[in-house]
N, C-alpha and C. Protein backbone atom coordinates (compact mmCIF):
# COMPACT_ATOMS: atom_id res chain seq x y z
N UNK A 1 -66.34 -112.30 58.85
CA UNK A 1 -65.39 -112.30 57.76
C UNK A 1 -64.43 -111.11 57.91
N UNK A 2 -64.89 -110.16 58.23
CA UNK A 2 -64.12 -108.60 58.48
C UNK A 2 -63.42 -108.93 59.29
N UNK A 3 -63.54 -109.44 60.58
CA UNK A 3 -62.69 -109.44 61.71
C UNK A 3 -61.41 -110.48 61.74
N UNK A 4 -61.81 -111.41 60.54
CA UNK A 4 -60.99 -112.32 59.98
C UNK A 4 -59.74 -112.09 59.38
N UNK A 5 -59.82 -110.91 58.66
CA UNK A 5 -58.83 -110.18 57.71
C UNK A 5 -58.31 -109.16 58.63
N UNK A 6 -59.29 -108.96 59.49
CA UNK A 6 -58.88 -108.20 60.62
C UNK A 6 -57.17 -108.17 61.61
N UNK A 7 -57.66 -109.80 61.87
CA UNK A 7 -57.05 -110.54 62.67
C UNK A 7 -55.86 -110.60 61.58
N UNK A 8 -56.00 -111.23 60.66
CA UNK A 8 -54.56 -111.53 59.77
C UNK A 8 -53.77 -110.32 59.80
N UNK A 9 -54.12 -108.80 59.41
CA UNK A 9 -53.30 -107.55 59.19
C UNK A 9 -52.36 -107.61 60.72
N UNK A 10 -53.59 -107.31 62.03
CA UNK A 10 -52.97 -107.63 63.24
C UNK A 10 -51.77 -108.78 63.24
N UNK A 11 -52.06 -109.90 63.13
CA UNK A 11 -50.57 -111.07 63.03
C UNK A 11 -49.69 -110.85 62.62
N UNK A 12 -49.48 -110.63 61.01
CA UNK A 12 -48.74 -110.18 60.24
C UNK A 12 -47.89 -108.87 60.60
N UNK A 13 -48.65 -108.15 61.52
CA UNK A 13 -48.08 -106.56 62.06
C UNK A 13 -46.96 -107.43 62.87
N UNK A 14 -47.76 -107.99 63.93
CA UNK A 14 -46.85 -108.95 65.10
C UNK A 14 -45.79 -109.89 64.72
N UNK A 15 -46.08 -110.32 63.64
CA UNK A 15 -45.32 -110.58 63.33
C UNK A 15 -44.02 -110.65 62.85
N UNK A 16 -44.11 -109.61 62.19
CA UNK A 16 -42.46 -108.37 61.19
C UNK A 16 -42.35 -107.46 62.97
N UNK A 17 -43.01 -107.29 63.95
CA UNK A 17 -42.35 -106.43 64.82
C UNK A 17 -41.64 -107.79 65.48
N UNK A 18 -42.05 -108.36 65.66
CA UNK A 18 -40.88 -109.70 66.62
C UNK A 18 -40.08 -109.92 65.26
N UNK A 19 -40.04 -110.50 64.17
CA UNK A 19 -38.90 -110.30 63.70
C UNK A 19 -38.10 -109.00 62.86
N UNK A 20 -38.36 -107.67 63.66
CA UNK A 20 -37.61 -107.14 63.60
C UNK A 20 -36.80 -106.74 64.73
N UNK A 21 -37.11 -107.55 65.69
CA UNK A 21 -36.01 -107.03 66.84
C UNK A 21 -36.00 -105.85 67.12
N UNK A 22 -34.61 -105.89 67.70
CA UNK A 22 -34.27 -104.53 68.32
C UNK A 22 -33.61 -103.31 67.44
N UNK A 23 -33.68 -103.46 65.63
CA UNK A 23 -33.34 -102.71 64.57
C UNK A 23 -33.85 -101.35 64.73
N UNK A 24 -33.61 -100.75 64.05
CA UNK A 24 -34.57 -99.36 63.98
C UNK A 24 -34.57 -98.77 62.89
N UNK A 25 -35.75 -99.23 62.22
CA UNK A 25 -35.98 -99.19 60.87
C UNK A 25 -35.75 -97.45 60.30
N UNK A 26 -36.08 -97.16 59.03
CA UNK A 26 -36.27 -96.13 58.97
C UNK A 26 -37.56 -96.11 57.99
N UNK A 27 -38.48 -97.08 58.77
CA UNK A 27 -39.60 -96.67 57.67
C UNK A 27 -40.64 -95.99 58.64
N UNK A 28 -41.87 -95.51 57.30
CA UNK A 28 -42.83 -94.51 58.00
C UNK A 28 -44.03 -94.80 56.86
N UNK A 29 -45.36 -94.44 57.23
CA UNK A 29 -46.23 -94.68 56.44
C UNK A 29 -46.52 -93.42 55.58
N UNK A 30 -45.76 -92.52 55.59
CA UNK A 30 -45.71 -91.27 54.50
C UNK A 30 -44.27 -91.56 53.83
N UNK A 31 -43.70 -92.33 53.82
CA UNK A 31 -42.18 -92.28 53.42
C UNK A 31 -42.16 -92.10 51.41
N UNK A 32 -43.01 -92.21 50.59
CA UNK A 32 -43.51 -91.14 49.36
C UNK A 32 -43.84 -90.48 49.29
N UNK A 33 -44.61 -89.67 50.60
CA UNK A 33 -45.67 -88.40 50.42
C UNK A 33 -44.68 -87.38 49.71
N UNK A 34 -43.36 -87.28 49.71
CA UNK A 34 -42.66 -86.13 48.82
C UNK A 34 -42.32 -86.72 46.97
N UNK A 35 -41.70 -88.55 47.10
CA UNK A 35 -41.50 -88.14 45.73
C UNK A 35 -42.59 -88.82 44.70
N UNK A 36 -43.90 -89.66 45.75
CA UNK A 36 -44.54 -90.25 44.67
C UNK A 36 -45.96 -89.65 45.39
N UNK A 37 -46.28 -88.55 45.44
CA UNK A 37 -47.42 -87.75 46.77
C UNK A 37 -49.02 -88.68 45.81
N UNK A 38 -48.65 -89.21 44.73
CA UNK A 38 -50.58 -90.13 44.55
C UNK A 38 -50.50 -91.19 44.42
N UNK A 39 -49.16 -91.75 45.58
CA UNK A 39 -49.20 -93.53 45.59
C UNK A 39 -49.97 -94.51 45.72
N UNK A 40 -50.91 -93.86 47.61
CA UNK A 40 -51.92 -94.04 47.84
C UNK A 40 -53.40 -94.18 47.77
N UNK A 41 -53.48 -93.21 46.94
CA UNK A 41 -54.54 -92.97 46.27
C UNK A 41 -54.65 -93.76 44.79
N UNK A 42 -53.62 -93.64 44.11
CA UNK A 42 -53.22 -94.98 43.18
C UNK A 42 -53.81 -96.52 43.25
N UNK A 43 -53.12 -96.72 44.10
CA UNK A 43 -53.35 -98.10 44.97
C UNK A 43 -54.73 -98.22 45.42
N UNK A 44 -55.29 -97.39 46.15
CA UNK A 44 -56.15 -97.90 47.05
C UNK A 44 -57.49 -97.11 46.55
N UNK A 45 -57.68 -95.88 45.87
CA UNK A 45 -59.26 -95.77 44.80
C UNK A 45 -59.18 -96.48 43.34
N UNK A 46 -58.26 -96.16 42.81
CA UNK A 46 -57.83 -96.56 41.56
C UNK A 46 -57.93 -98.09 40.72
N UNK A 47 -57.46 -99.05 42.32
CA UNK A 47 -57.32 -99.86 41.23
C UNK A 47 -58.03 -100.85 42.43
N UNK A 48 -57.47 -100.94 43.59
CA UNK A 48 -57.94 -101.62 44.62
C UNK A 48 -59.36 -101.99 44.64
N UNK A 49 -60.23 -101.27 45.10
CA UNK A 49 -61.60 -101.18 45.01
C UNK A 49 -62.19 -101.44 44.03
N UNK A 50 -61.28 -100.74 42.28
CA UNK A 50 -62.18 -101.60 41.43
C UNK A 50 -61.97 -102.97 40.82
N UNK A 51 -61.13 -103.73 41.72
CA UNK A 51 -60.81 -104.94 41.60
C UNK A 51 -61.56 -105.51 42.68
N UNK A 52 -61.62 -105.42 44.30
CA UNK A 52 -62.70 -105.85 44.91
C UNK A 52 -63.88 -105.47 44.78
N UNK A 53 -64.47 -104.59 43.67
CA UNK A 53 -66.20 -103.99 43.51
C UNK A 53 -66.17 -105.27 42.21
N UNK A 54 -65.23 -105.74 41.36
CA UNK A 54 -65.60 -106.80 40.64
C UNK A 54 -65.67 -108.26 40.62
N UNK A 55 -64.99 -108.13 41.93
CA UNK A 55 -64.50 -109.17 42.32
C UNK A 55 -64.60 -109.73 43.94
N UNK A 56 -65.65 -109.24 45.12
CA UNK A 56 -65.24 -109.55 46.10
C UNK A 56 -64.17 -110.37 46.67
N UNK A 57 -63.96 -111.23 46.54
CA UNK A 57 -62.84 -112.46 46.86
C UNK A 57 -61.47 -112.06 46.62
N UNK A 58 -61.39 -111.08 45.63
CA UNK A 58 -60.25 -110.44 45.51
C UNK A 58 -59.70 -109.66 46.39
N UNK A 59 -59.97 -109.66 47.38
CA UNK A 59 -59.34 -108.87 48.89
C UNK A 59 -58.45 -110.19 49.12
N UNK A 60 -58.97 -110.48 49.41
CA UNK A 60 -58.62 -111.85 49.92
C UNK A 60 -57.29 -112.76 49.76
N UNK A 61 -57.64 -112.68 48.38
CA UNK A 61 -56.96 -113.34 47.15
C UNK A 61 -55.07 -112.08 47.22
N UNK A 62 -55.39 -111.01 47.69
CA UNK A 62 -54.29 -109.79 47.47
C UNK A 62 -53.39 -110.48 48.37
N UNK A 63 -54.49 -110.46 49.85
CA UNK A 63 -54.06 -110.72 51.15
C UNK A 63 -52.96 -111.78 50.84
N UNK A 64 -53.29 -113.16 50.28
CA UNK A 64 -53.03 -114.15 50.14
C UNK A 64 -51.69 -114.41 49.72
N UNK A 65 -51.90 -113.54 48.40
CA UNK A 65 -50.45 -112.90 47.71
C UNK A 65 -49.05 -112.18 48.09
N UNK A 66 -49.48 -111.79 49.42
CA UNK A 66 -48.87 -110.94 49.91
C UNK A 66 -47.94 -112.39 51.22
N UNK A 67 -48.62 -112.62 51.95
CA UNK A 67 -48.59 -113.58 52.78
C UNK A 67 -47.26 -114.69 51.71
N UNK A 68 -47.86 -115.30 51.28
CA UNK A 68 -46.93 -116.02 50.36
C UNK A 68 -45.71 -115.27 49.94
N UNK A 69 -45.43 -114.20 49.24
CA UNK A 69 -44.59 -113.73 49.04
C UNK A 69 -43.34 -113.31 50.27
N UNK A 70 -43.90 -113.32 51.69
CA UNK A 70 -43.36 -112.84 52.82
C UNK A 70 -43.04 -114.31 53.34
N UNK A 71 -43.81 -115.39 53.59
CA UNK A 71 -43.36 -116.53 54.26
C UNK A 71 -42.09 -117.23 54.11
N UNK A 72 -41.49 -117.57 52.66
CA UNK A 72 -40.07 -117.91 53.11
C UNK A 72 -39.04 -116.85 53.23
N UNK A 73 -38.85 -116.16 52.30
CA UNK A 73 -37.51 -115.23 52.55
C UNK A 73 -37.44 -113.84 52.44
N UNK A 74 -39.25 -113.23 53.19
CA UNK A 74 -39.52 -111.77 53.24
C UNK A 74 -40.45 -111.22 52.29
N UNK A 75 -40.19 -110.05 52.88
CA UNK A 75 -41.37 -109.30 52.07
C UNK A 75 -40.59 -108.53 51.23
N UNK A 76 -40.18 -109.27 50.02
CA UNK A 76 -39.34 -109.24 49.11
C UNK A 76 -39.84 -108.59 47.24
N UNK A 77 -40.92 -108.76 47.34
CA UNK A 77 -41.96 -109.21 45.97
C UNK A 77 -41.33 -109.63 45.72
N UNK A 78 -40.59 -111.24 45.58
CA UNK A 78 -40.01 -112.25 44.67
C UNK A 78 -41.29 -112.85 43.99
N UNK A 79 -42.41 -113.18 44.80
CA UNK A 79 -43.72 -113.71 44.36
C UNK A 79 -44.03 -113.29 42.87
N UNK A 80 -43.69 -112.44 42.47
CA UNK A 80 -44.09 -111.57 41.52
C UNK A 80 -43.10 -111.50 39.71
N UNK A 81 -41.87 -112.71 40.66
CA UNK A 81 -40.92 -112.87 39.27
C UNK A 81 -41.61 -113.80 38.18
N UNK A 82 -41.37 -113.40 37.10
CA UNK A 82 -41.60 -114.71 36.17
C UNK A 82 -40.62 -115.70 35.87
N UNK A 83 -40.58 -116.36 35.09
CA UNK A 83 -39.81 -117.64 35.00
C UNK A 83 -38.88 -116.82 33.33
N UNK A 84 -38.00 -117.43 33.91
CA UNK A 84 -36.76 -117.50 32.67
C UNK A 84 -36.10 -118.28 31.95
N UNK A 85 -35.58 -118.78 30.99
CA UNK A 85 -34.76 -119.90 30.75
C UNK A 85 -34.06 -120.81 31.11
N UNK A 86 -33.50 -119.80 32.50
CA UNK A 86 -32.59 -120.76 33.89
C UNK A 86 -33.25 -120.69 34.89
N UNK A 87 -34.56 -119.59 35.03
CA UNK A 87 -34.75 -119.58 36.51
C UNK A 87 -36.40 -119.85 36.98
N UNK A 88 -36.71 -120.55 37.70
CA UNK A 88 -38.32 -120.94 37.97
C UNK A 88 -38.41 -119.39 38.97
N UNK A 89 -39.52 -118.84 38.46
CA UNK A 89 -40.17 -117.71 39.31
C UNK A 89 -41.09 -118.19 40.83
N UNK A 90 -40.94 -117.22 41.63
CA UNK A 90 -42.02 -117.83 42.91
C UNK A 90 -43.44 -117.80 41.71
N UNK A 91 -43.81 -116.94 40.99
CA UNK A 91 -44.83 -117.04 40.61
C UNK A 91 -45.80 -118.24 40.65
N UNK A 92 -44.70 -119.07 39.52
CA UNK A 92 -44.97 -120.48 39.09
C UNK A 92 -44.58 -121.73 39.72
N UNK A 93 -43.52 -121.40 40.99
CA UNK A 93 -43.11 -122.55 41.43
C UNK A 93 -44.41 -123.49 42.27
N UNK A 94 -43.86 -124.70 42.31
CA UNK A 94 -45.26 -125.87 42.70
C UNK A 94 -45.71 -125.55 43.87
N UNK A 95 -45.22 -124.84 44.52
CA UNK A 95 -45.82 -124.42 46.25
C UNK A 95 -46.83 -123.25 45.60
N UNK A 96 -46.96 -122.64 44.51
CA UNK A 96 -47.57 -121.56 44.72
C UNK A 96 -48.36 -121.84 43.51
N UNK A 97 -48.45 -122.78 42.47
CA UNK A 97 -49.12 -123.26 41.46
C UNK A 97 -50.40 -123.30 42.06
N UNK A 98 -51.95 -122.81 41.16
CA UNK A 98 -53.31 -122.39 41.60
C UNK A 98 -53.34 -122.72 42.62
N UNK A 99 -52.30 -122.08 43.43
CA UNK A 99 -52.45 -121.57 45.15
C UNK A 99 -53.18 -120.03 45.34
N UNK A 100 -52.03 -119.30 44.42
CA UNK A 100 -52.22 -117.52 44.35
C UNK A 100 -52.41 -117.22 43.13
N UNK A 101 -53.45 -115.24 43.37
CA UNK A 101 -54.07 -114.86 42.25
C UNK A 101 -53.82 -113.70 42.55
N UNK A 102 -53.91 -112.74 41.78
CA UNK A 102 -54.27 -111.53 41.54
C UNK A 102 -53.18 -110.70 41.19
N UNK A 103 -52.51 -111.37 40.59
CA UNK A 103 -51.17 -110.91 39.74
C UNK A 103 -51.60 -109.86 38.56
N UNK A 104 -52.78 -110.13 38.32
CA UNK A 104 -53.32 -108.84 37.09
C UNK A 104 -53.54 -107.92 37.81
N UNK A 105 -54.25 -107.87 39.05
CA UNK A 105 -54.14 -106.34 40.00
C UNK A 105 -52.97 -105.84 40.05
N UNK A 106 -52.12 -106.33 40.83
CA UNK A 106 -51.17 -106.11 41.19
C UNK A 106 -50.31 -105.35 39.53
N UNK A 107 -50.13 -106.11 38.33
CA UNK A 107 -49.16 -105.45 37.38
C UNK A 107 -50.04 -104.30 36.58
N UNK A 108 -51.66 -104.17 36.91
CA UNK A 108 -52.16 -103.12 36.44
C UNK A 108 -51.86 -101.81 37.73
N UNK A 109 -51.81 -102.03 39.16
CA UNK A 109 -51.12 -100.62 40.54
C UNK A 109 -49.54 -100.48 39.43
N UNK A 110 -48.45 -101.48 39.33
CA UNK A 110 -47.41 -101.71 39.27
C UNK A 110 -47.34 -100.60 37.98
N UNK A 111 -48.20 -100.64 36.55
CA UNK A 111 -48.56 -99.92 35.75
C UNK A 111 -48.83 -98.39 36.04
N UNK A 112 -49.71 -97.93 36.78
CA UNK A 112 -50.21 -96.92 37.18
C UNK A 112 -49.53 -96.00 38.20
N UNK A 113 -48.71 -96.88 38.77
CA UNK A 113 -47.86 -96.34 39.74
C UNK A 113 -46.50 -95.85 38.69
N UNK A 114 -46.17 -96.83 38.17
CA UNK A 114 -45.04 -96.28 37.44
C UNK A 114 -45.20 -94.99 36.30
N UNK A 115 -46.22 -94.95 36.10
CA UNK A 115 -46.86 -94.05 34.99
C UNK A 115 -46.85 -92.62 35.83
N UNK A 116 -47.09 -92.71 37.21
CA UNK A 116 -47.23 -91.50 38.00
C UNK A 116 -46.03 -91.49 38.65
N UNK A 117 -44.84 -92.19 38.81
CA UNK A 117 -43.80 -91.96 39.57
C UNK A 117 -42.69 -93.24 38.67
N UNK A 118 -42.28 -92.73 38.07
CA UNK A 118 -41.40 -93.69 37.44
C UNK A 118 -40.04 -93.60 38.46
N UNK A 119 -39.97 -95.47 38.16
CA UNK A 119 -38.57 -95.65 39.51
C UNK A 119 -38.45 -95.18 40.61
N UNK A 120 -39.81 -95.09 41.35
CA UNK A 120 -39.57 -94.54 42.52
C UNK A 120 -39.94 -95.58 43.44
N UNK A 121 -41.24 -96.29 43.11
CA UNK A 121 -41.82 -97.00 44.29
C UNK A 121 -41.40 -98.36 44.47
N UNK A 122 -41.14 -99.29 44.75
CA UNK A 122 -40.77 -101.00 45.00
C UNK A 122 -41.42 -101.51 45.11
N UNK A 123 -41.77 -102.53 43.69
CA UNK A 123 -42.31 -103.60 44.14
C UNK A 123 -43.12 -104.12 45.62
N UNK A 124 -42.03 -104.31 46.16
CA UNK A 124 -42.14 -104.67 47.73
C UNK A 124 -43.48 -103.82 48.28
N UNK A 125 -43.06 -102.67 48.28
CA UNK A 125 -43.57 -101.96 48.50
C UNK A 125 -45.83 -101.69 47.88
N UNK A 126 -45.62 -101.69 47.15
CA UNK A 126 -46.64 -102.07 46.18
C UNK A 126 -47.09 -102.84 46.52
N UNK A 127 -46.81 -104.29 46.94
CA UNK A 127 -47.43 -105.53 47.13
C UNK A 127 -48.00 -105.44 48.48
N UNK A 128 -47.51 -104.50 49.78
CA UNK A 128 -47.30 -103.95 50.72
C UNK A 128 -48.57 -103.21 51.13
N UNK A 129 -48.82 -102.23 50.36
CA UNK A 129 -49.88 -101.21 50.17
C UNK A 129 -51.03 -102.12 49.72
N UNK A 130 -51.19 -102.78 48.67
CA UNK A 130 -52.04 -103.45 47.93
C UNK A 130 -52.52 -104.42 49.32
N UNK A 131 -52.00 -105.03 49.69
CA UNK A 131 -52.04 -106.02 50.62
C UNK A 131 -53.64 -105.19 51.99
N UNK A 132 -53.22 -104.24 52.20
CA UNK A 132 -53.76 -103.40 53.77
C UNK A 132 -54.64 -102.51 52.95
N UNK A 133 -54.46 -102.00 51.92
CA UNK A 133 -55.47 -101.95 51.37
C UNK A 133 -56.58 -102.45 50.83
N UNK A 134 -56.54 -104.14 50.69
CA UNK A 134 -57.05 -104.88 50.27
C UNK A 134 -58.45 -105.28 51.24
N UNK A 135 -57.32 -105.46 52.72
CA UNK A 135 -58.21 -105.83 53.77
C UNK A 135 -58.99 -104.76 53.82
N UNK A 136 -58.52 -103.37 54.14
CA UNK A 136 -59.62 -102.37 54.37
C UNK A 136 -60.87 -101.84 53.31
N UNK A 137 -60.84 -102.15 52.12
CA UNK A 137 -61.90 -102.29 51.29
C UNK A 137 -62.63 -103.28 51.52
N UNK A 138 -62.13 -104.30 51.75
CA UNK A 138 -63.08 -106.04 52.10
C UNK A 138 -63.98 -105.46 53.58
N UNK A 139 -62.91 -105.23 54.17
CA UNK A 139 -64.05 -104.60 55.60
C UNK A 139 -64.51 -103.36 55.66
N UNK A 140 -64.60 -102.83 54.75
CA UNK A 140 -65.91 -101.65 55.09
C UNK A 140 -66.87 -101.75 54.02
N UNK A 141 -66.50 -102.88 53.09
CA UNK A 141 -68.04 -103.14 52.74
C UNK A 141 -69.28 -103.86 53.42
N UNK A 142 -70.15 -103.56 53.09
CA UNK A 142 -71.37 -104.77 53.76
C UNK A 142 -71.84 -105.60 52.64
């Protein structure tokens, strides 16, 4: 099962590097350590773990969320809109209807994060972290 989720983080890596070409991003995996320095720790003791310690399947379920949100038009958090008067959200649309879960994780980090860094972190971003964090709690449990 570990090597499973394993394998997906790996793809997904391979994946965003072939479609990013020959760009040159300017991202980095400290790129908050100055204006949001307990993003990580946010995310990944805080809320992560005690959503997969209640939930095993909920790794999974993050993973899942994340994946979907990236397959048609990026790793956008559009997944994460709600629906409006004029506009159907990815949330709810029929491709993703009791497909995906863990939208209460996700707006309780989204909560906690903003509480410790207001307007700093993205969505995107968030869903991002949550995602690789997800897998690495699922695999170092036994």
């Amino acid at each position: 099962m570990a090597s499973f989720f394993a394998f997906l983080v790996v793809a997904i890596t391979i994946l965003g590097l072939l479609i990013q070409g020959s760009s040159h991003p300017q991202l980095s995996p400290d790129f908050y350590s100055d204006t949001c320095p307990d993003l990580l720790p946010i995310i990944q003791q805080h809320q992560v773990q005690l959503a997969v310690a209640e939930e095993r399947r909920m790794g999974a379920s993050l993973l899942r969320l994340f994946f979907h949100d990236c397959f048609v038009n990026g790793c956008d958090a559009s997944v994460l809109l709600d629906d409006t008067m004029t506009f159907t959200g990815e949330k709810n649309a029929a491709s993703n209807k009791n497909s995906i879960r863990g939208f209460e994780v996700i707006d309780a980090i989204k909560a906690a994060v903003e509480e410790a860094c207001p307007g700093v972190v993205s969505c995107a971003d968030i869903l991002t972290i949550t995602a690789r964090d997800s897998v690495v709690e699922v695999s170092s449990q036994k």
